[in-house]
N, C-alpha and C. Protein backbone atom coordinates (compact mmCIF):
# COMPACT_ATOMS: atom_id res chain seq x y z
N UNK A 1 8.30 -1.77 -14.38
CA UNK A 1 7.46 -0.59 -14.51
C UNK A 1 7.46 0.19 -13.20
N UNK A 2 7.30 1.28 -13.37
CA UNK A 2 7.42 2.54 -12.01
C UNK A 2 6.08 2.34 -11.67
N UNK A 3 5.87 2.21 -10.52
CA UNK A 3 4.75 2.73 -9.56
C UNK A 3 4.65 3.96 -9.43
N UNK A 4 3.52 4.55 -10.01
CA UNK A 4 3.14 5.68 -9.26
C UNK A 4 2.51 5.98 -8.23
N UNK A 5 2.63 7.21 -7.39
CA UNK A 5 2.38 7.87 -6.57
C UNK A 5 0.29 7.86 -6.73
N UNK A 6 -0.23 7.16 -5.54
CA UNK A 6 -1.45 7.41 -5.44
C UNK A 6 -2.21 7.89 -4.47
N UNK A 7 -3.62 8.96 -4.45
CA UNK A 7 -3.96 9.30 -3.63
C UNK A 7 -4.86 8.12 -2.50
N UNK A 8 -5.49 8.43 -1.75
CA UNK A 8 -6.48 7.14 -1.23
C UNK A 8 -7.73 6.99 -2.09
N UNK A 9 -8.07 7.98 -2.82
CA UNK A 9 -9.23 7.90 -3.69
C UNK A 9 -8.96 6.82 -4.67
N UNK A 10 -7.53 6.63 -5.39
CA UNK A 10 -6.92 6.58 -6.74
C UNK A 10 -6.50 5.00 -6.07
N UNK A 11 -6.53 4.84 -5.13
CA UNK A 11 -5.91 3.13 -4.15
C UNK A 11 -7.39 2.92 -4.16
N UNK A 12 -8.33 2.77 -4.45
CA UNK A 12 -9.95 2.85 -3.98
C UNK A 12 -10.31 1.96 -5.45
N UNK A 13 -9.78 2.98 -6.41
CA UNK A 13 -10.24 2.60 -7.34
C UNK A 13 -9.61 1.18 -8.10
N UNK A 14 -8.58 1.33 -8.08
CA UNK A 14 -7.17 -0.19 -8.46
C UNK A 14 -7.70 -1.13 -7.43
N UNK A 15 -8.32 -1.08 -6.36
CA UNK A 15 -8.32 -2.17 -5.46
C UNK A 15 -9.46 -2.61 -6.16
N UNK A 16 -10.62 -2.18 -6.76
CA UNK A 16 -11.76 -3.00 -7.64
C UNK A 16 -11.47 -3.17 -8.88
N UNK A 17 -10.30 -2.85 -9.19
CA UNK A 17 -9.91 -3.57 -10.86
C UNK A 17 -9.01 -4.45 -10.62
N UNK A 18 -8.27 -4.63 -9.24
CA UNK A 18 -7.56 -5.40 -9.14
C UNK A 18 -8.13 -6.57 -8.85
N UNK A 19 -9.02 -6.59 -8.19
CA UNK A 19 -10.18 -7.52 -7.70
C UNK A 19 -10.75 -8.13 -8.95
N UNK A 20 -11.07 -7.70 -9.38
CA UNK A 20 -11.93 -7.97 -11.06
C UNK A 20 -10.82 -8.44 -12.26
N UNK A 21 -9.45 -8.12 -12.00
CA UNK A 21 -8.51 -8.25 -12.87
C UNK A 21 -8.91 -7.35 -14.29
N UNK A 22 -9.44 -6.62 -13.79
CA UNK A 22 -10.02 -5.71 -15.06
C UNK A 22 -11.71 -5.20 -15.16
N UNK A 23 -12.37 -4.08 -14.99
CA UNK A 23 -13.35 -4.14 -15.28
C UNK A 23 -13.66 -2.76 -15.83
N UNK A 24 -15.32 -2.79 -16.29
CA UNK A 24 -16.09 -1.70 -17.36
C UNK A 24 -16.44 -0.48 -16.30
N UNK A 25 -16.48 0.60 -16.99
CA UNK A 25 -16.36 1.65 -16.47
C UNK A 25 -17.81 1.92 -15.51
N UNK A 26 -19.34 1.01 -16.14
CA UNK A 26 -20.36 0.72 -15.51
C UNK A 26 -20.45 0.06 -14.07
N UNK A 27 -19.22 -1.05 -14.05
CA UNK A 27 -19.46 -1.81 -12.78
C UNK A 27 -18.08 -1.03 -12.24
N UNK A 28 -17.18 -0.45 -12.48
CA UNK A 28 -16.59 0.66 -11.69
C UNK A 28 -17.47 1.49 -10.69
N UNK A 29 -17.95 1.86 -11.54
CA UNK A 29 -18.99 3.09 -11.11
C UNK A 29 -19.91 2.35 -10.10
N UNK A 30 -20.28 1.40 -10.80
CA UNK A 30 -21.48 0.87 -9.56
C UNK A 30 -21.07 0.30 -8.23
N UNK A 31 -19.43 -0.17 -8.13
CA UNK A 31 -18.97 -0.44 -6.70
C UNK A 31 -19.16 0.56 -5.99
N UNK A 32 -18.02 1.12 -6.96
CA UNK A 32 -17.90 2.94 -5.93
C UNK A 32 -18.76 3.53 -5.46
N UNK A 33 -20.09 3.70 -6.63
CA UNK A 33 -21.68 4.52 -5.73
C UNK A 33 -21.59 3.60 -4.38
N UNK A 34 -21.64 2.06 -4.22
CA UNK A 34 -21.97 1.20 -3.46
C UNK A 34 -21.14 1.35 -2.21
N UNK A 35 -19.91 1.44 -2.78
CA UNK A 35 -18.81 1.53 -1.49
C UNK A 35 -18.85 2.86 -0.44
N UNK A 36 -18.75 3.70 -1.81
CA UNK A 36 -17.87 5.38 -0.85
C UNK A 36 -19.13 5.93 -1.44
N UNK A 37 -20.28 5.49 -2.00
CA UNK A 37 -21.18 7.07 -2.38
C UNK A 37 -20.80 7.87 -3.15
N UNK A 38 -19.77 7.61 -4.21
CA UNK A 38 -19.34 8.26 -5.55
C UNK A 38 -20.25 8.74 -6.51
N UNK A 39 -19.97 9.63 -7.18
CA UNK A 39 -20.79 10.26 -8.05
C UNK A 39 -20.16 9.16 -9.44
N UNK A 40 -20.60 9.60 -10.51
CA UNK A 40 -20.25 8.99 -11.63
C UNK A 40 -19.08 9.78 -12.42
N UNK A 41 -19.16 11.01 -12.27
CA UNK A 41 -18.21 11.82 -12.42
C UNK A 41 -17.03 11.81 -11.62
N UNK A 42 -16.97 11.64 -10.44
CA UNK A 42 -15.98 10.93 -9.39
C UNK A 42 -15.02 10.42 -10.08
N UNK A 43 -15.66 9.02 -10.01
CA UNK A 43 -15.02 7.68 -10.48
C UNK A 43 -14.49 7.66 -12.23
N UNK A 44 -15.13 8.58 -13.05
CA UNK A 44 -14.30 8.96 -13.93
C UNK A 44 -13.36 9.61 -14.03
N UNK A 45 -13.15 10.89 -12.80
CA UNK A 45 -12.14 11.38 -12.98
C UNK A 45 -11.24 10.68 -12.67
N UNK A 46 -11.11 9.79 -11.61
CA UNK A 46 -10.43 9.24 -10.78
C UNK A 46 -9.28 8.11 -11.78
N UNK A 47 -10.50 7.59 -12.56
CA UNK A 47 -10.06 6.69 -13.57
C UNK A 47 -9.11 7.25 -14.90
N UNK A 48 -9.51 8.75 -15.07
CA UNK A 48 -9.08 8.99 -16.12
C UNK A 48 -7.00 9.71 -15.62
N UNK A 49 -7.13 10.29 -13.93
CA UNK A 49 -5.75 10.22 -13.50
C UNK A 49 -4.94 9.21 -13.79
N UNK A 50 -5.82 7.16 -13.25
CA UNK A 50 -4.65 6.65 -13.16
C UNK A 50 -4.38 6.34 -14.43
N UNK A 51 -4.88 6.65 -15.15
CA UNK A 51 -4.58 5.94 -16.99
C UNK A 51 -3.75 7.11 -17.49
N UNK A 52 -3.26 8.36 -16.43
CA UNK A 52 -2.62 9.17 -16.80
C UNK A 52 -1.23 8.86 -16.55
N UNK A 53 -1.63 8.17 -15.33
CA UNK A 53 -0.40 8.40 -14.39
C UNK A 53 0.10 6.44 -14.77
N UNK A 54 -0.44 6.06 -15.79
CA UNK A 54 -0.08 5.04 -16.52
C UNK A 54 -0.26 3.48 -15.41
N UNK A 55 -1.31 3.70 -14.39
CA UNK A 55 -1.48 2.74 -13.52
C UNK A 55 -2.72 1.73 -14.25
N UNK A 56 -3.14 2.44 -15.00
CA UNK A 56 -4.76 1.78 -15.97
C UNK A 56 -4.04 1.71 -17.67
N UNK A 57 -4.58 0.98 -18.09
CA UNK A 57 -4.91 0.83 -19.50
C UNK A 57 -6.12 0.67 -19.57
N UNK A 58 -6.51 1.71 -21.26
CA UNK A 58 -7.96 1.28 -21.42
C UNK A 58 -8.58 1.12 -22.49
N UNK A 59 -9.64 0.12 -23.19
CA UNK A 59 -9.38 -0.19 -24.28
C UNK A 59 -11.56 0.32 -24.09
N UNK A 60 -11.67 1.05 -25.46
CA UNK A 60 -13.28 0.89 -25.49
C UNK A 60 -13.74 0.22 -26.05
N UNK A 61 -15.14 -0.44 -25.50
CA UNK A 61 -15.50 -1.18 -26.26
C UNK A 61 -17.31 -1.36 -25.92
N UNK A 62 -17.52 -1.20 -27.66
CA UNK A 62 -18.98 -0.67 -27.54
C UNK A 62 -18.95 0.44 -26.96
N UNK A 63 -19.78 1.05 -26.48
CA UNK A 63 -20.26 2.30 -26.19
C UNK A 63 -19.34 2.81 -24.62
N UNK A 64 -19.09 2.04 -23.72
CA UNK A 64 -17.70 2.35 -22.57
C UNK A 64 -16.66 1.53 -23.23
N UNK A 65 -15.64 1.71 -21.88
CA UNK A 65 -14.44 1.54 -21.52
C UNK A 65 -13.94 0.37 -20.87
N UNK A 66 -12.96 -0.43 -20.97
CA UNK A 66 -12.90 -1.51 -20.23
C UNK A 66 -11.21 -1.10 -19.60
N UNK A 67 -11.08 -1.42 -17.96
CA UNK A 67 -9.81 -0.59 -17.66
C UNK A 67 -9.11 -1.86 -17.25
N UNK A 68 -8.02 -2.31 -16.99
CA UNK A 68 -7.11 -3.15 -16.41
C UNK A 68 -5.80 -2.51 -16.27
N UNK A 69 -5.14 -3.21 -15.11
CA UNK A 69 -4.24 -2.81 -14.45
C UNK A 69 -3.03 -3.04 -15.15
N UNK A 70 -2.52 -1.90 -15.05
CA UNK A 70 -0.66 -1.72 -16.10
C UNK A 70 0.51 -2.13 -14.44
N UNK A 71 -0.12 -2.33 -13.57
CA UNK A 71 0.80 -2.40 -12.23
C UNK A 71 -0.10 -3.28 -11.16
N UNK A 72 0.94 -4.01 -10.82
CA UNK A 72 0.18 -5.31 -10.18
C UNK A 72 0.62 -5.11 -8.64
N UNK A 73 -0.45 -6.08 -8.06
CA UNK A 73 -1.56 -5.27 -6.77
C UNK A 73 -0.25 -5.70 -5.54
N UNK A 74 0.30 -6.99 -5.41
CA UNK A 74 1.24 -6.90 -4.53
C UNK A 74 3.15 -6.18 -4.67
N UNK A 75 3.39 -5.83 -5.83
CA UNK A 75 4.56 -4.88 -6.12
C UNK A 75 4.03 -3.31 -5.30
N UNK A 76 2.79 -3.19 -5.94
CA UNK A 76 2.43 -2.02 -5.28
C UNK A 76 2.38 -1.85 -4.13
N UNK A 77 1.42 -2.84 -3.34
CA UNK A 77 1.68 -2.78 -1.52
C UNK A 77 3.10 -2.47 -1.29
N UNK A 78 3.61 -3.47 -1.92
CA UNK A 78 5.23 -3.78 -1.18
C UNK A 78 6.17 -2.71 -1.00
N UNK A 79 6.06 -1.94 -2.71
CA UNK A 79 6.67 -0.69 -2.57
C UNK A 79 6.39 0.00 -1.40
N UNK A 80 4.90 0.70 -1.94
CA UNK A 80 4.47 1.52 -0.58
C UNK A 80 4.51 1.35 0.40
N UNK A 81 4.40 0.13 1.76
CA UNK A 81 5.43 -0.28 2.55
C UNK A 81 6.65 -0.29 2.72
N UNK A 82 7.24 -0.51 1.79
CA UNK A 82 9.03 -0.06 1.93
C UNK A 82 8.95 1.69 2.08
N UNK A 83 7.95 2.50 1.45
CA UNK A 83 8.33 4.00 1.63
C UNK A 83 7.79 4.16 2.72
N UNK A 84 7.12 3.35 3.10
CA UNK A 84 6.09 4.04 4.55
C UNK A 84 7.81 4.05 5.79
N UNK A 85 7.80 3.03 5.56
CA UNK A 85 9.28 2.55 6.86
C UNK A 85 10.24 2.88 6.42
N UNK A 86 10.60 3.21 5.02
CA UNK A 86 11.84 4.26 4.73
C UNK A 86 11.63 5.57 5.23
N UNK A 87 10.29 6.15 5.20
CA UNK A 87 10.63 7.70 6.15
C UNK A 87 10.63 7.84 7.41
N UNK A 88 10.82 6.74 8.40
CA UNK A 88 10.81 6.81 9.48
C UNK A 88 12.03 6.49 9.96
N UNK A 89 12.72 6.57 11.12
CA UNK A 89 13.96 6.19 11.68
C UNK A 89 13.49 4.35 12.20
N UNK A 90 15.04 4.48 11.51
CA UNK A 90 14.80 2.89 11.66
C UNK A 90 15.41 2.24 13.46
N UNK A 91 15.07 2.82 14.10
CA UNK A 91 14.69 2.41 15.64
C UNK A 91 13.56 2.27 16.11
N UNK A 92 12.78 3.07 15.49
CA UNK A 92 11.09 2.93 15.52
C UNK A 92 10.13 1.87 15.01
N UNK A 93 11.30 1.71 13.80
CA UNK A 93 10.45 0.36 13.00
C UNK A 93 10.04 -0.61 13.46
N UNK A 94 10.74 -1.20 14.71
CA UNK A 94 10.21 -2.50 15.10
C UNK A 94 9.04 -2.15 16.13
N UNK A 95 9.28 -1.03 16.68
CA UNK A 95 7.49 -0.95 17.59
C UNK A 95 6.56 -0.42 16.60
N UNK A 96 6.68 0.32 15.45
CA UNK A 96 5.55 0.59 15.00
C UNK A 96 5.08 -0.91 13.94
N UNK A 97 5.90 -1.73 13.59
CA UNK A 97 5.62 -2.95 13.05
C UNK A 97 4.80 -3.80 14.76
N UNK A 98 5.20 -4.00 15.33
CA UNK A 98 4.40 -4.19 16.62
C UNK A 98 2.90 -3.89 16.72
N UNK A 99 2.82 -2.42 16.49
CA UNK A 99 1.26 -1.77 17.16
C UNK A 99 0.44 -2.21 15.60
N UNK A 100 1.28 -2.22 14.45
CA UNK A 100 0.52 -2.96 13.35
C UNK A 100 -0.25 -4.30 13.18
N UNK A 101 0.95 -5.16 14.29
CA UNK A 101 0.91 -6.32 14.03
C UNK A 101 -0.42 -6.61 15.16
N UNK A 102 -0.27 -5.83 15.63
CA UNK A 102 -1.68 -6.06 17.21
C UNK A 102 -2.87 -5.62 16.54
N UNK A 103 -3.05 -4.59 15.53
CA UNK A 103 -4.35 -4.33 14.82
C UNK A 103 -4.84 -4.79 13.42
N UNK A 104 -3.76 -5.79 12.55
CA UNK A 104 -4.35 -6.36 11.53
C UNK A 104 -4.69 -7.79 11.17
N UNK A 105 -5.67 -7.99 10.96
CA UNK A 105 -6.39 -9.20 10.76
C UNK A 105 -5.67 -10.13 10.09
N UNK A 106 -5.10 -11.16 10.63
CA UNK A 106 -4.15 -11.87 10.49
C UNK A 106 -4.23 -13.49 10.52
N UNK A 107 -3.79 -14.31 9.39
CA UNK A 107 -4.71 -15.46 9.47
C UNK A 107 -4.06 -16.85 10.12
N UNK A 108 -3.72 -17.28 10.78
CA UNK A 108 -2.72 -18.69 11.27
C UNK A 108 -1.75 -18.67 10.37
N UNK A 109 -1.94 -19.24 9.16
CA UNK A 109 -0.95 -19.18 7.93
C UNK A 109 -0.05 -18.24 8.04
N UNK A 110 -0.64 -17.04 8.37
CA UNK A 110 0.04 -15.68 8.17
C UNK A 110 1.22 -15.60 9.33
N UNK A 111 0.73 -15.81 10.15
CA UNK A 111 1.40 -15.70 11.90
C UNK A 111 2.66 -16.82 11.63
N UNK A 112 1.85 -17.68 10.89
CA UNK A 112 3.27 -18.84 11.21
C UNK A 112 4.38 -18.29 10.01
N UNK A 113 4.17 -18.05 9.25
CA UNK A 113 5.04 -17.70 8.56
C UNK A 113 6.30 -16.57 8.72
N UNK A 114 5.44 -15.54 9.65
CA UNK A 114 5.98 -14.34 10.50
C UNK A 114 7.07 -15.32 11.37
N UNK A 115 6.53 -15.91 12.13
CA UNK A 115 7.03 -16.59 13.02
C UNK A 115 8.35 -16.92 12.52
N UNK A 116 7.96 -17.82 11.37
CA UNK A 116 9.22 -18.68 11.25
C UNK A 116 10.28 -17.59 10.57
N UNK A 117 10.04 -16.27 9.71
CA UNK A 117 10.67 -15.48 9.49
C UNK A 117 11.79 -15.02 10.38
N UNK A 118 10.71 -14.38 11.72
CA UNK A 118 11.31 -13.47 12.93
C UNK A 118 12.61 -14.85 13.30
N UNK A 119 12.29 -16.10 13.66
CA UNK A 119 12.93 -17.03 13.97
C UNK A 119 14.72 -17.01 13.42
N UNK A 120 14.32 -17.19 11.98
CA UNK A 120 15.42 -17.07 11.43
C UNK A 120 16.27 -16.00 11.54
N UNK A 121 15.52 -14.66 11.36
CA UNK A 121 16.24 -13.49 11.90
C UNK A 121 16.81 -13.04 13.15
N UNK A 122 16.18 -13.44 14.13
CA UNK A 122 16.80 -13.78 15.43
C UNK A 122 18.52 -13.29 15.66
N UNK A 123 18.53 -14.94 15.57
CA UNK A 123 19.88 -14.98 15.82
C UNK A 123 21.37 -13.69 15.67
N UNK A 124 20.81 -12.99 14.08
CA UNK A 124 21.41 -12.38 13.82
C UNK A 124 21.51 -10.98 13.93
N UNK A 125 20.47 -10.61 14.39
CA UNK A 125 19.89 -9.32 14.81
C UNK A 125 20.37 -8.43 15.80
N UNK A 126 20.70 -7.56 15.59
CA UNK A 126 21.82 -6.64 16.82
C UNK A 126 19.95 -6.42 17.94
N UNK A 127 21.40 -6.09 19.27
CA UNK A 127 20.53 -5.89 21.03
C UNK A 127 20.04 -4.68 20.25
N UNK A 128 20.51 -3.74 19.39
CA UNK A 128 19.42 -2.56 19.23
C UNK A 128 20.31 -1.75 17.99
N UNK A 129 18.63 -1.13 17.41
CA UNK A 129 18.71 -1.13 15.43
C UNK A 129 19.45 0.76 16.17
N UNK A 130 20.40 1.06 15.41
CA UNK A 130 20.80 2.36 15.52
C UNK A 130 19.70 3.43 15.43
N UNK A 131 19.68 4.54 15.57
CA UNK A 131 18.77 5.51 15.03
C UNK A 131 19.70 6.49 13.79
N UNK A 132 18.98 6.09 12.85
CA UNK A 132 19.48 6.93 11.60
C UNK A 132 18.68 8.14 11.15
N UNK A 133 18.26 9.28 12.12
CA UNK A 133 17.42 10.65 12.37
C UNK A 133 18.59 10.84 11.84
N UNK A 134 18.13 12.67 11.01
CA UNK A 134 19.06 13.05 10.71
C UNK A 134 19.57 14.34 11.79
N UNK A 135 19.60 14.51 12.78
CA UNK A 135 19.99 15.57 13.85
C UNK A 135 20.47 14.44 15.29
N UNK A 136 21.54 15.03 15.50
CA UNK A 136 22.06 14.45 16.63
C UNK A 136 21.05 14.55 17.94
N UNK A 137 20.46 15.36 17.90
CA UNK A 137 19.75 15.64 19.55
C UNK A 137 18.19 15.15 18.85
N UNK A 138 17.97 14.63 18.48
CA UNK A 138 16.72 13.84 17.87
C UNK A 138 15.90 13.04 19.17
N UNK A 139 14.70 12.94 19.64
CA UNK A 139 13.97 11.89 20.39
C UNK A 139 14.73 10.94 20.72
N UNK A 140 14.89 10.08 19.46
CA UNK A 140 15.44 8.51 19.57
C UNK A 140 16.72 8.66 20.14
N UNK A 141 17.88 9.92 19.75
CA UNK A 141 18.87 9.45 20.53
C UNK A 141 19.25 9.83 21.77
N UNK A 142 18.06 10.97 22.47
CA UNK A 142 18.14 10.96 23.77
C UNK A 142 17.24 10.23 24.27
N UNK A 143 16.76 9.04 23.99
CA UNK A 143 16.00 7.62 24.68
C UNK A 143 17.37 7.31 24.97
N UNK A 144 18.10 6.93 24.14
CA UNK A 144 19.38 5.62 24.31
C UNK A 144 19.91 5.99 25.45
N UNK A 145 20.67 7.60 25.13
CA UNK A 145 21.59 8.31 26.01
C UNK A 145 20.83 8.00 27.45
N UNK A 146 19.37 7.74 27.77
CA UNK A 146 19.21 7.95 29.08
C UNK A 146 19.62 6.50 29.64
C-alpha cells in the first residue's frame, strides 16, 4: 500500500490510532482537546482527509465512527525517513544523522544495536561519501576542493 503524504496535524492524529490500534471518533477527539487544544471540528476534519487520502478506514457504529489504520506506524516512519535523507546530499547525511543522534532519546538496547550496525559497516565504508548536489560549485564541493 502507498503511503501518503501527511501534514503534522494529519501525523498527530495516526499517532493516537496507532497507539489505540484503532479508536472512536469520541476518544479521538478527547486526546486531541487534551493534547493540542483541538476543537471537535478540527479533529474531524483532520480525520475525514486521512480516510481520504486512504490512511484511515472507517466503519460506524451506533451513533459515531470507529477509525483504524489502512497503513502501519513503522513502514510509515521508515518511508518518511528515507525521503527526509533522500532530499539532502548524501555528504551531509552522516553529520546530520550525528546532531540527531545527540538529541534523541535513546534507550541502551537502542545504542547497542546502532553500535553493532555502524560496526559492521565500518569496514566497508569509503574515507568519504561523494556529494551528489546537483551543481558543480555547490557548498559541499567547495569544502572538499579546500
Amino acid at each position: 500500500m502507498e503511503i501518503p503524504e501527511m501534514s503534522r496535524a494529519e501525523w498527530e492524529v495516526m499517532r493516537v490510532i496507532w497507539t489505540e490500534g484503532g479508536a472512536d471518533t469520541n476518544d479521538i477527539i478527547e486526546v486531541l482537546r487534551a493534547k493540542q487544544n483541538w476543537s471537535d471540528s478540527t479533529t474531524k476534519t483532520l480525520l475525514r482527509r486521512l480516510v481520504g487520502k486512504q490512511a484511515l478506514t472507517t466503519v460506524k457504529v451506533g451513533r459515531q465512527f470507529h477509525y483504524s489504520p489502512l497503513i502501519k506506524e513503522q513502514e510509515t516512519m521508515q518511508q518518511n525517513a528515507n525521503e527526509f535523507f533522500d532530499r539532502m546530499c548524501e555528504m551531509k547525511q552522516g553529520s546530520v544523522l550525528v546532531d540527531l543522534l545527540k538529541n534523541l532519546n535513546l534507550s541502551k538496547p537502542d545504542i547497542e544495536t546502532m553500535q553493532a550496525v555502524l560496526a559492521d559497516r565500518h569496514d566497508n565504508a569509503p574515507d568519504m561519501v561523494a556529494c551528489n548536489c546537483l551543481m558543480d560549485d555547490c557548498e559541499c564541493a567547495m569544502e572538499v576542493a579546500k
